[in-house]
C-alpha atoms as a PDB file:
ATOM      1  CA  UNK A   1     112.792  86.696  59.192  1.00  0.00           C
ATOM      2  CA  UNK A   2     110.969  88.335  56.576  1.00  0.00           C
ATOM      3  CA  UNK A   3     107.464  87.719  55.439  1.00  0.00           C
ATOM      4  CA  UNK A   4     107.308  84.946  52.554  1.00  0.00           C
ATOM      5  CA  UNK A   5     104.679  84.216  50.499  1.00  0.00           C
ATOM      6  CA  UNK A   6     104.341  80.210  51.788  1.00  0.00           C
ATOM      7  CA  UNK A   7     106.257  77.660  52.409  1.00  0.00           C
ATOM      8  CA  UNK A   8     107.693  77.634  48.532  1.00  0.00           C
ATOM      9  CA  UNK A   9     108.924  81.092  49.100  1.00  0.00           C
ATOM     10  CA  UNK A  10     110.848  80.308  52.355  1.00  0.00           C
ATOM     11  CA  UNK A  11     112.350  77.544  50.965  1.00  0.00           C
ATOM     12  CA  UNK A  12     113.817  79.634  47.635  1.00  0.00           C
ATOM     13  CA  UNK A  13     114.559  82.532  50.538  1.00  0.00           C
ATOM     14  CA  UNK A  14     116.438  80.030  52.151  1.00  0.00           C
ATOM     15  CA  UNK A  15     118.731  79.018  49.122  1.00  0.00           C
ATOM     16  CA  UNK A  16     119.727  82.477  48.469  1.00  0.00           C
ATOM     17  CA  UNK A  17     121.445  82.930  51.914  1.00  0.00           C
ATOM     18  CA  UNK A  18     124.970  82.216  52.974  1.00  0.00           C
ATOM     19  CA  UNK A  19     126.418  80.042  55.982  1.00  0.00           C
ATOM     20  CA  UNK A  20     126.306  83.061  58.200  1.00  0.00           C
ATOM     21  CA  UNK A  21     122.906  83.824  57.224  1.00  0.00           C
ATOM     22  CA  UNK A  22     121.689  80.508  57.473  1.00  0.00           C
ATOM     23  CA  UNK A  23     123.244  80.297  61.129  1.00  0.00           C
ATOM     24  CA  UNK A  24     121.251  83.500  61.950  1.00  0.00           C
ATOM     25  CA  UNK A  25     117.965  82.162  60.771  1.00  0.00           C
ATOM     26  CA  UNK A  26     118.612  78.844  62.389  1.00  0.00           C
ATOM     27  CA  UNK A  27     119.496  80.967  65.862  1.00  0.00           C
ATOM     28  CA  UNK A  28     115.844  82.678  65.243  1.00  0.00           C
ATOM     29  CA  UNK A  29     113.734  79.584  65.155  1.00  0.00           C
ATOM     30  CA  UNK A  30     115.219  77.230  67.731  1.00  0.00           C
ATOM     31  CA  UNK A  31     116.716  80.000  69.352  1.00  0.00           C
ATOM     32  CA  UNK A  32     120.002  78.594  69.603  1.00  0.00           C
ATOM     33  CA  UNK A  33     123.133  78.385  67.397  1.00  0.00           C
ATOM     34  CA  UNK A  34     123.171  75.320  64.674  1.00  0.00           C
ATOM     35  CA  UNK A  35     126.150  72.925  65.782  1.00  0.00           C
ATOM     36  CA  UNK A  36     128.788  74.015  63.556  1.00  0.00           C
ATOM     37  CA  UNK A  37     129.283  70.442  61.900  1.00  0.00           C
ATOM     38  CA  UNK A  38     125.764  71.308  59.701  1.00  0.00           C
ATOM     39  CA  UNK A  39     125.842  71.472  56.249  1.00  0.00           C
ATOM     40  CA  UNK A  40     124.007  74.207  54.236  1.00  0.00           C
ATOM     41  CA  UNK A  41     121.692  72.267  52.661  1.00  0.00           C
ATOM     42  CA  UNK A  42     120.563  70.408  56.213  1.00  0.00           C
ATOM     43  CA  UNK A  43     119.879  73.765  57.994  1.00  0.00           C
ATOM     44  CA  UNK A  44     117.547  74.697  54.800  1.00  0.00           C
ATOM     45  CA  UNK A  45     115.774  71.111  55.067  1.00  0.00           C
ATOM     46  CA  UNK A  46     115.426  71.708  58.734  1.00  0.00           C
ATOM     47  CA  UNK A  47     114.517  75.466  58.980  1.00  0.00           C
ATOM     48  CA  UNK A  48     111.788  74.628  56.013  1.00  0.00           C
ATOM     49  CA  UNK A  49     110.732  71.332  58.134  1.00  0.00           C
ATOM     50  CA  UNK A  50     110.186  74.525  60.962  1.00  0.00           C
ATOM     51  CA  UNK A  51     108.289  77.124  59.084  1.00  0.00           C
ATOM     52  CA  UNK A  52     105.895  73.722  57.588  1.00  0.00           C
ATOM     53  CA  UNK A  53     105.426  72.955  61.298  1.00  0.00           C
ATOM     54  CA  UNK A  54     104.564  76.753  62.198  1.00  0.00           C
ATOM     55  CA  UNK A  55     102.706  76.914  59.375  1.00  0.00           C
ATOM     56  CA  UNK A  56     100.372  73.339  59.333  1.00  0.00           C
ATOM     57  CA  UNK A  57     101.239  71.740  62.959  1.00  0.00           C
ATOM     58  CA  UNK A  58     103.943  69.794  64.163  1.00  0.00           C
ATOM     59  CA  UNK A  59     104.230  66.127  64.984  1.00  0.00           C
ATOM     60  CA  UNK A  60     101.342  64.415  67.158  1.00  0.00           C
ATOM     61  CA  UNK A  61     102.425  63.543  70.278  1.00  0.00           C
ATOM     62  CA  UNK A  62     102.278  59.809  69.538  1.00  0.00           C
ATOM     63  CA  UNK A  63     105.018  60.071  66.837  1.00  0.00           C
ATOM     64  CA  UNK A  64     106.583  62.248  69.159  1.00  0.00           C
ATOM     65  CA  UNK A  65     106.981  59.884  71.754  1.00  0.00           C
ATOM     66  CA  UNK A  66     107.679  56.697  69.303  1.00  0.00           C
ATOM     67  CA  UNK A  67     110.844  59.139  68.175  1.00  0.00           C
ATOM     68  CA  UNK A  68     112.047  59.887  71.650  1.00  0.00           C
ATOM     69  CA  UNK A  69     112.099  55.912  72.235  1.00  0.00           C
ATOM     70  CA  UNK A  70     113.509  55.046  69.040  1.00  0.00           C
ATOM     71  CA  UNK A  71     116.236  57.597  70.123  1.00  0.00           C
ATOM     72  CA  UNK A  72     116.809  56.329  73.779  1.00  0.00           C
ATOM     73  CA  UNK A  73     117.010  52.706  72.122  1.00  0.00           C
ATOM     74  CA  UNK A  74     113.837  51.322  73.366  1.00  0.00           C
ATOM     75  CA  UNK A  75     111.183  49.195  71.528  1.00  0.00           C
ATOM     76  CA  UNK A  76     108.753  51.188  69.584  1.00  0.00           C
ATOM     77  CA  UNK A  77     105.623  50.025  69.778  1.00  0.00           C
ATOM     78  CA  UNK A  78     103.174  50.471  67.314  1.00  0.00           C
ATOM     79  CA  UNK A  79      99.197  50.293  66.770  1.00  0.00           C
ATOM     80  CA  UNK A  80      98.490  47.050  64.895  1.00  0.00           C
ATOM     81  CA  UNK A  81      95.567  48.731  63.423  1.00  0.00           C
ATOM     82  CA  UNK A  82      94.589  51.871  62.329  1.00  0.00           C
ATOM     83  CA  UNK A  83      90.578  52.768  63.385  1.00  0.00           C
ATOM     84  CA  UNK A  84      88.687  54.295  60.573  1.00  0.00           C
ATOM     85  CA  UNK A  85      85.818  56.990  61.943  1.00  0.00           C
ATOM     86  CA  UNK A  86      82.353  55.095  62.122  1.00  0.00           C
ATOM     87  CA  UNK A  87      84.022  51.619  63.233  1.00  0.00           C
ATOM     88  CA  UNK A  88      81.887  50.702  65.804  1.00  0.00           C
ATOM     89  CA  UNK A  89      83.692  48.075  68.785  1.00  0.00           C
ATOM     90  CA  UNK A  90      81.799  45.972  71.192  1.00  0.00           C
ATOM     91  CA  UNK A  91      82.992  44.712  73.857  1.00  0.00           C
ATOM     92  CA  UNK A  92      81.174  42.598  76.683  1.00  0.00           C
ATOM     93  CA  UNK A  93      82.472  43.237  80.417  1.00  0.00           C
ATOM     94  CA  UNK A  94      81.022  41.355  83.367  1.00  0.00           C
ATOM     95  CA  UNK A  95      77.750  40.611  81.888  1.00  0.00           C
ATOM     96  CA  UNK A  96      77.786  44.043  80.475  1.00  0.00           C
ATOM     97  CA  UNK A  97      77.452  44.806  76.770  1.00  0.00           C
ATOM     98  CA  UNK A  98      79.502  48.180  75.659  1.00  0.00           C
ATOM     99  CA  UNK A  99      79.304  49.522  72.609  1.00  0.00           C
ATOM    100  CA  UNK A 100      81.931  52.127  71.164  1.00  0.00           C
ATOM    101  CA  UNK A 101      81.886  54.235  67.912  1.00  0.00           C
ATOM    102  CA  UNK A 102      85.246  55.570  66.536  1.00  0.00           C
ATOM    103  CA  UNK A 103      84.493  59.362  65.763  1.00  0.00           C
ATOM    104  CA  UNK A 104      86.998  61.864  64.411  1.00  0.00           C
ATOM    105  CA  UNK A 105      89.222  62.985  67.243  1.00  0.00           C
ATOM    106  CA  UNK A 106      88.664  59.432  69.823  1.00  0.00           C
ATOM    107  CA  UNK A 107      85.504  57.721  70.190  1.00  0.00           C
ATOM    108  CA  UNK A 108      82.099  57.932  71.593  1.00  0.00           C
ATOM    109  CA  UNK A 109      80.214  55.804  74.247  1.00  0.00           C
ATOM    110  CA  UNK A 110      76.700  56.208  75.138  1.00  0.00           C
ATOM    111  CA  UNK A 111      76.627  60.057  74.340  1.00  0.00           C
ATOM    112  CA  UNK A 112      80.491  60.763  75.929  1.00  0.00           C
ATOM    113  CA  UNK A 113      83.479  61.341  74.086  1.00  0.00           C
ATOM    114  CA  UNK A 114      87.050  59.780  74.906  1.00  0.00           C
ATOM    115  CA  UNK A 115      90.493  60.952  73.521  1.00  0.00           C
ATOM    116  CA  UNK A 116      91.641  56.609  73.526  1.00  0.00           C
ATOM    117  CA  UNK A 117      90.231  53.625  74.266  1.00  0.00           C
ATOM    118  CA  UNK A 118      92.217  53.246  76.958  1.00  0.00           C
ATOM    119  CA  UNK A 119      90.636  55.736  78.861  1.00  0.00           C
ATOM    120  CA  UNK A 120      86.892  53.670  78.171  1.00  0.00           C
ATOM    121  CA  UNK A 121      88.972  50.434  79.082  1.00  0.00           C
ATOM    122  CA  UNK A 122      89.403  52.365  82.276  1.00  0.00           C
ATOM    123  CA  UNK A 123      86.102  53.465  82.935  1.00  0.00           C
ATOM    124  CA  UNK A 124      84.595  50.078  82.291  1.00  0.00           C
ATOM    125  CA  UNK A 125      86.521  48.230  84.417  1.00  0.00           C
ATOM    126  CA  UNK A 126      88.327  50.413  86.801  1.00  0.00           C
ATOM    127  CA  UNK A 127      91.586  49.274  86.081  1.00  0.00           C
ATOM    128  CA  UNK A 128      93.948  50.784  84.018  1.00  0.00           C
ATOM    129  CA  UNK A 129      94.155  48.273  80.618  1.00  0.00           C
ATOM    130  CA  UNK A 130      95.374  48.706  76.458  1.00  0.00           C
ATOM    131  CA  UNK A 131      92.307  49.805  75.151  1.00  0.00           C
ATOM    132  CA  UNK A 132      93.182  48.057  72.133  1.00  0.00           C
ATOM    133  CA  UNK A 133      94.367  45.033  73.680  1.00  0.00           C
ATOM    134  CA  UNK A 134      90.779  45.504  75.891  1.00  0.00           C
ATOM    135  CA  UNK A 135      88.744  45.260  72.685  1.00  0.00           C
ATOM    136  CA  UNK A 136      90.778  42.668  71.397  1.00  0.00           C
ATOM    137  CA  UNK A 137      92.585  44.901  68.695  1.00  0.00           C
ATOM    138  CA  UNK A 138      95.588  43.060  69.029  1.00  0.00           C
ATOM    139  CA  UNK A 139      96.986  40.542  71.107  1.00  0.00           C
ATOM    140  CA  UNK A 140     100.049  39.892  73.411  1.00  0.00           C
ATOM    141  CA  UNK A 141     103.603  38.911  71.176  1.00  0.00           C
ATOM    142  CA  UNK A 142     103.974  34.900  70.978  1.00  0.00           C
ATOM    143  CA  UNK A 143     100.264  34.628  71.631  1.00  0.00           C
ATOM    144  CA  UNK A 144      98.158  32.336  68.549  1.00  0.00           C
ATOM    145  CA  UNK A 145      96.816  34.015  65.578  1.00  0.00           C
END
């Protein structure tokens, strides 16, 4: 692969090549041969999908796993609602007031940082629980509004 200058650059490097060519570059990123059923203008969609994951990060791993189960035919569930940095949940537990603030990469409670609210749903009660469901960020299908 030769060096581009971004991800523009790939992509018109990538229309100038042939089937063969195309095959080769394919072989260098996923290192393995395309299927031979793939049109030319799929393997240049999905080697420039490649180089803007190399380049900027790939998919998080919550998409990542919402794929895999949409490909294995399973429900895909999905977060009812998003969390916006500064939200701040409360949640009373056994007498217990906790209070949670969403920061930038999970949330904080009383000084500590957590990756989901899950994992404070766990440390709360010692069980493992939805974090959302937990602090009532959505509810069980069928139940009332």
């Amino acid at each position: 692969m030769t060096e581009v200058d971004g991800i523009s650059g790939r992509w018109a490097e990538l229309g100038q090549m042939d089937r063969a060519a195309l095959r080769v570059a394919w072989a260098e990123a996923f290192k393995d041969a395309p299927p031979h059923f793939l049109s030319m203008i799929f393997m240049c969609k999905t080697l420039i999908w490649h180089a803007q994951c190399q380049k900027i990060g790939g998919l998080k791993p919550d998409l990542r796993r919402a794929l895999k189960a949409a490909a294995d035919g399973k429900t895909v569930r999905t977060q009812v609602q998003q969390i916006s940095v500064g939200t701040q949940l409360v949640r009373e537990w056994n007498g217990r007031r906790y209070q949670v603030e969403a920061v930038e990469d999970g949330f904080r409670m009383n000084g500590k940082h957590f990756r989901s609210l899950s994992a404070i749903a766990l440390r709360i009660t010692g069980t493992n629980w939805s974090g959302p469901r937990f602090f009532g960020l959505n509810t069980r299908p069928g139940a009332g509004k």
